[in-house]
Protein backbone atom coordinates (compact mmCIF):
# COMPACT_ATOMS: atom_id res chain seq x y z
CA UNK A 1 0.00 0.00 0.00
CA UNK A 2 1.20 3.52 -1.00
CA UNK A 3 1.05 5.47 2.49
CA UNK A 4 1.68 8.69 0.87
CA UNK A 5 -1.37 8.29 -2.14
CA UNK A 6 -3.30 11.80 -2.61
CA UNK A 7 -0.46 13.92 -0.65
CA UNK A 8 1.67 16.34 -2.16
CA UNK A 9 5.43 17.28 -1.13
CA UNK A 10 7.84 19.92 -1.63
CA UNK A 11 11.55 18.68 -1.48
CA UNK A 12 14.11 21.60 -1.42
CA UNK A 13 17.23 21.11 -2.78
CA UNK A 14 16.43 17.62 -3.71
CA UNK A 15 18.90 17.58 -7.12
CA UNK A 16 21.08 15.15 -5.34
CA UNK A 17 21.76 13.89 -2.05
CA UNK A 18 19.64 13.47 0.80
CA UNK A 19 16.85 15.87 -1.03
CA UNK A 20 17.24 13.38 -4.36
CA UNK A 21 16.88 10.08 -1.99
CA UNK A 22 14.10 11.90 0.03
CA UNK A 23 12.36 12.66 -3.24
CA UNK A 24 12.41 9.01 -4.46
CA UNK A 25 11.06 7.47 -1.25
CA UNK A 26 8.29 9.87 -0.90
CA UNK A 27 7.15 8.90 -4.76
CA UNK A 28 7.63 5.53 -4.14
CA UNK A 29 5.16 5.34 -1.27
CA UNK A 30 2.90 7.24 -3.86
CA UNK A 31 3.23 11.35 -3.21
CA UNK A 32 2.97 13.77 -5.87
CA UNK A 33 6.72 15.59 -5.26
CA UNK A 34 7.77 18.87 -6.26
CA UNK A 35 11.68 18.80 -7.12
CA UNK A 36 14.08 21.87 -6.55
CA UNK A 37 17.13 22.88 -6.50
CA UNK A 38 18.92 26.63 -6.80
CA UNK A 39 21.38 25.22 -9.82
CA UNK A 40 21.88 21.87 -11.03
CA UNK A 41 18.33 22.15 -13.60
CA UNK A 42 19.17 19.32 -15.94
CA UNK A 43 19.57 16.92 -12.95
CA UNK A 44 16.17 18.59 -11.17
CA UNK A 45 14.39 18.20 -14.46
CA UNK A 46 16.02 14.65 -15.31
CA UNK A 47 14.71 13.19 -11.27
CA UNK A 48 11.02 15.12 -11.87
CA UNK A 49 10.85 13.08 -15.22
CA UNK A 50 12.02 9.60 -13.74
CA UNK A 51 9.15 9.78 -11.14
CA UNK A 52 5.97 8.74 -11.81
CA UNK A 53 4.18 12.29 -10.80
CA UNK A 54 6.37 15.27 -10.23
CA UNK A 55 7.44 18.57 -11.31
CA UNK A 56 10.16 20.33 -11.69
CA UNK A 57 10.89 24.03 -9.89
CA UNK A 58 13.85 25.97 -9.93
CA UNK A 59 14.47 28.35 -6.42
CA UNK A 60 16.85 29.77 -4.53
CA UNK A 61 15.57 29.00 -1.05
CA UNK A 62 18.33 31.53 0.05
CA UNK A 63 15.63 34.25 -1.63
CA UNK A 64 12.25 35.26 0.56
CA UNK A 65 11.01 36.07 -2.78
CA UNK A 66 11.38 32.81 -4.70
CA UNK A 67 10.51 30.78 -1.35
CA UNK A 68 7.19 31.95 -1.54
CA UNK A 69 6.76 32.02 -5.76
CA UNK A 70 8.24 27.39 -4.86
CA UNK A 71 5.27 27.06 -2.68
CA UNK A 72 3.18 29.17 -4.98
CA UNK A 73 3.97 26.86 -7.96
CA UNK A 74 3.90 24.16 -6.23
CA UNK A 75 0.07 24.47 -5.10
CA UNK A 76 -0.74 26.26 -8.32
CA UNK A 77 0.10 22.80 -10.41
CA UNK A 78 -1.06 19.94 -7.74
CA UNK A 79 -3.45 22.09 -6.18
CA UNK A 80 -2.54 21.41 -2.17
CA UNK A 81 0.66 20.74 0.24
CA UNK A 82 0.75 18.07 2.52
CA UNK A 83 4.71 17.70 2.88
CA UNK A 84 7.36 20.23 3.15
CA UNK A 85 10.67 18.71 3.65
CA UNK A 86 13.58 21.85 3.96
CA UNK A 87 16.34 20.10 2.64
CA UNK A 88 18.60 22.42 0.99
CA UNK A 89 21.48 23.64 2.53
CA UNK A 90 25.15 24.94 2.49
CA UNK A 91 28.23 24.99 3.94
CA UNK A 92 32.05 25.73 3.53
CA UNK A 93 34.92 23.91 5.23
CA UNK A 94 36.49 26.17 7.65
CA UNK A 95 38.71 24.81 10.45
CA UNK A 96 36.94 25.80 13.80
CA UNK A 97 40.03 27.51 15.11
CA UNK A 98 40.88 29.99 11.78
CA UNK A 99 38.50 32.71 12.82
CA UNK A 100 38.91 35.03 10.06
CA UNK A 101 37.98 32.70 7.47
CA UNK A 102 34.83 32.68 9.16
CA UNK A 103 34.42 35.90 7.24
CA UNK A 104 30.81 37.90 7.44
CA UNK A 105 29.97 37.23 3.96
CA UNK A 106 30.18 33.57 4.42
CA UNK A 107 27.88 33.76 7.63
CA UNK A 108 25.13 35.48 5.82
CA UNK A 109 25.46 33.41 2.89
CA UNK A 110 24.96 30.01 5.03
CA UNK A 111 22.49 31.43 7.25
CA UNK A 112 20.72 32.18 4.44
CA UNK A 113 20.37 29.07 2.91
CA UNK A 114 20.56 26.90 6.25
CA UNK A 115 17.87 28.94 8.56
CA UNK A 116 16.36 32.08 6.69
CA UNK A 117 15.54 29.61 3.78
CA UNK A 118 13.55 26.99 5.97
CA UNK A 119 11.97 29.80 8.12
CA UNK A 120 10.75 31.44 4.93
CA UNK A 121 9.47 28.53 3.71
CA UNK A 122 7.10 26.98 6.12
CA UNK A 123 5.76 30.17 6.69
CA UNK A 124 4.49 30.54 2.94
CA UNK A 125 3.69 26.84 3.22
CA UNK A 126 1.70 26.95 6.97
CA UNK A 127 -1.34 28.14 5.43
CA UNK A 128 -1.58 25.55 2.76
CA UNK A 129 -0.58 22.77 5.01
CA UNK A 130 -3.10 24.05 7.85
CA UNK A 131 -5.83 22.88 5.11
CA UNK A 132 -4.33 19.36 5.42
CA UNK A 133 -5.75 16.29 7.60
CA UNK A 134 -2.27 15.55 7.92
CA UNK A 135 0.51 18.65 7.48
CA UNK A 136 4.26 18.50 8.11
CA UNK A 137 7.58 19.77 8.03
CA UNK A 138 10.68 18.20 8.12
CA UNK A 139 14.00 20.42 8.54
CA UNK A 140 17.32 18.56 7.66
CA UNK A 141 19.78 19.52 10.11
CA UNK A 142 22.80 18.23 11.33
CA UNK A 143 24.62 16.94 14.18
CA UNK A 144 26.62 19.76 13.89
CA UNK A 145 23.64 21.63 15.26
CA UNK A 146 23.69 19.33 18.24
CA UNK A 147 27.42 18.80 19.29
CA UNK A 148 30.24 21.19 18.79
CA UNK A 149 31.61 19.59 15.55
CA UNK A 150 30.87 20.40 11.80
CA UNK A 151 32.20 21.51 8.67
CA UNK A 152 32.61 24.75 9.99
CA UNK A 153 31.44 27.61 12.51
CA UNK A 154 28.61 28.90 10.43
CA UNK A 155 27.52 25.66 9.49
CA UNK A 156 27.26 24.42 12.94
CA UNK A 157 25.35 27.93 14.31
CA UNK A 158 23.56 27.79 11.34
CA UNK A 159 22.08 24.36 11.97
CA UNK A 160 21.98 25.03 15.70
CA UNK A 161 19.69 27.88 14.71
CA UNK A 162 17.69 25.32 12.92
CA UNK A 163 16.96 23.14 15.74
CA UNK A 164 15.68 25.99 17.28
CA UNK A 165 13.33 27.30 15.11
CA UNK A 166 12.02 23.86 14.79
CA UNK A 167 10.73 23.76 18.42
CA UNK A 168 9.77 27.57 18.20
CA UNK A 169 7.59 26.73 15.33
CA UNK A 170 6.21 23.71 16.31
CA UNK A 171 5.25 25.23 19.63
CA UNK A 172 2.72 27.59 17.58
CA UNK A 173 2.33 25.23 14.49
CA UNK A 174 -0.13 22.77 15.44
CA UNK A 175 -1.88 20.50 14.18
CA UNK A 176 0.66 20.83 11.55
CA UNK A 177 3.86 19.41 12.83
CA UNK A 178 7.05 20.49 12.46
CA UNK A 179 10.21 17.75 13.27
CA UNK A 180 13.81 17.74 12.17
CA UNK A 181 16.04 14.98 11.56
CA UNK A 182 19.78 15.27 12.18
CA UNK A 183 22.19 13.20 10.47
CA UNK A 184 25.87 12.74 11.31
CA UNK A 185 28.53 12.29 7.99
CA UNK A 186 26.48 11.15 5.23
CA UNK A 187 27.97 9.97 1.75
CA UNK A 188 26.83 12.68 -0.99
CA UNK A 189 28.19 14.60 -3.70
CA UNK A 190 28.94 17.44 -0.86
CA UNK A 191 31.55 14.79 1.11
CA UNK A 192 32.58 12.12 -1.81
CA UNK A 193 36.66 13.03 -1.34
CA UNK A 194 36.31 12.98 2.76
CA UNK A 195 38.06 10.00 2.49
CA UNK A 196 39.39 10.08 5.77
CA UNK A 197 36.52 11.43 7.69
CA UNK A 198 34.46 8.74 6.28
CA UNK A 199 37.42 5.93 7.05
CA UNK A 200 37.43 7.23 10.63
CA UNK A 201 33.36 7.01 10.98
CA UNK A 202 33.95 3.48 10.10
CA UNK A 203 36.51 2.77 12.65
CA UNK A 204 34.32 4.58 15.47
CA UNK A 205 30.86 4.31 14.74
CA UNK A 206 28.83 1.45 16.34
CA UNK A 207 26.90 0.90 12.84
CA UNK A 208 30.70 1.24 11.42
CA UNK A 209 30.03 3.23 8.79
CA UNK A 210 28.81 6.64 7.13
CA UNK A 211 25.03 7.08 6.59
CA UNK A 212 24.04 7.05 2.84
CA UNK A 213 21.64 9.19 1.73
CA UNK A 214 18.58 6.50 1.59
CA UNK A 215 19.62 6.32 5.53
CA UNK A 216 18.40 9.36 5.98
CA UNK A 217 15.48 9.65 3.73
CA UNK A 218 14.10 6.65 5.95
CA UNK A 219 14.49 8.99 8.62
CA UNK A 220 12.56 11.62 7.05
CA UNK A 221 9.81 9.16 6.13
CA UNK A 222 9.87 7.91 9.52
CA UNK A 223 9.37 11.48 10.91
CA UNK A 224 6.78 12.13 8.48
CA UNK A 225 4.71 8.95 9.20
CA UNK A 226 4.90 9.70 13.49
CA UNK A 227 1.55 11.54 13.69
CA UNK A 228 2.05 12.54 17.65
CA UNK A 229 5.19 13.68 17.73
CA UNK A 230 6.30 17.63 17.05
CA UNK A 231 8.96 19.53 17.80
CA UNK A 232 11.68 17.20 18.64
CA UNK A 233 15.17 16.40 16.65
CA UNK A 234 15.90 13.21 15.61
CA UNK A 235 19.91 11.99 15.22
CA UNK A 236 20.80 9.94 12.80
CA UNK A 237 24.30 9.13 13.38
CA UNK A 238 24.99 5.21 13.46
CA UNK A 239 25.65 5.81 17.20
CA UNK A 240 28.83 8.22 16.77
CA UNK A 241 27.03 10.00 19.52
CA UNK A 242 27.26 7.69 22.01
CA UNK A 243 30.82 7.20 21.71
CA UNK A 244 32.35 10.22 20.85
């Protein structure tokens, strides 16, 4: 049975990666999905074509403007919004300690894909998923936002941030509910020559190795499918956590 037959969901930044995966599992259990991504068109187009009832839209979620004209399309061509999954993201490696790499410019441009992105998009969504039996957001953090680790400074406050705003909104959100799921290293296009990040995940890790992307999209569906519970951040780590 197709759990997801009759509802609609938006997928930022779902190109590649955790948003591609995401995108796939949702359409297999029978949502209509809405594809995005900022860049990367031919490969947005090329996933909307290979599943069985999508579309294709092309947003910056970094933009307030084209977060609201993605949701606008999106209910303009299937005509409701069950699923919102804020997926896309950003980051640039920056060793913790070099301060001034951790320039201004790169702050704003993370924090505006990472948090101001999400934010802006479940608000322009809340109305439309307020009309479902069954509304829901899921943010795609990071256990950077959790622990003091991450790719770099901004990515880690930005995703921090996240977390936040995830409790803030679901505090005011309901019935729709608002979750976020928080994986540790995941293998994607963004972390292919981490070598030996991924080697050292292996070596620690009680599941002993990195999450792949389909991990996490099970974590998303997962999230998506628990109908009482809002608000809370889910890890998805293979147990680093415990152990390091």
């Amino acid at each position: 049975m197709q759990v997801l037959a009759g509802r609609v969901a938006l997928v930022t930044g779902s190109s590649s990666g955790i948003g591609e995966a995401t995108a796939r599992r949702l359409a297999a259990e029978g949502a209509a999905v809405v594809v995005n991504s900022s860049t990367s068109v031919d490969a947005g187009e090329r996933i909307a074509a290979s599943l069985p009832n999508a579309r294709y839209v092309r947003a910056s979620v970094a933009d307030a403007a084209q977060c609201e004209q993605l949701v606008a399309r999106a209910v303009e061509h299937f005509g409701r919004l069950d699923i919102l999954v804020n997926n896309a993201g950003t980051t640039v490696v920056i060793p913790h300690a070099d301060l001034d790499a951790a320039t201004d410019e790169i702050f704003e441009r993370i924090l505006a894909t990472n948090l101001l992105g999400p934010w802006h998009l479940t608000r322009a969504a809340l109305p439309h998923l307020q009309q479902s039996s069954s509304g829901v957001v899921v943010n795609v953090s990071s256990v950077a936002g959790v622990r003091p680790t991450g790719s770099s400074i901004p990515y880690a406050v930005s995703k921090a941030a996240l977390n936040h705003l995830t409790r803030l909104l679901a505090k005011v959100s309901g019935p729709v509910r608002i979750n976020a799921v928080a994986p540790g290293l995941v293998e994607t296009p963004w972390t292919k020559d981490w070598g030996p990040l991924h080697e050292l995940i292996a070596r620690t890790a009680p599941l002993q190795r990195s999450a792949t992307a389909e991990d996490v999209a099970d974590a998303i569906f997962g999230v998506i499918q628990s109908r009482y519970m809002t608000g809370e951040v889910v890890v998805v780590d293979g147990g680093l956590s415990l152990v390091s």
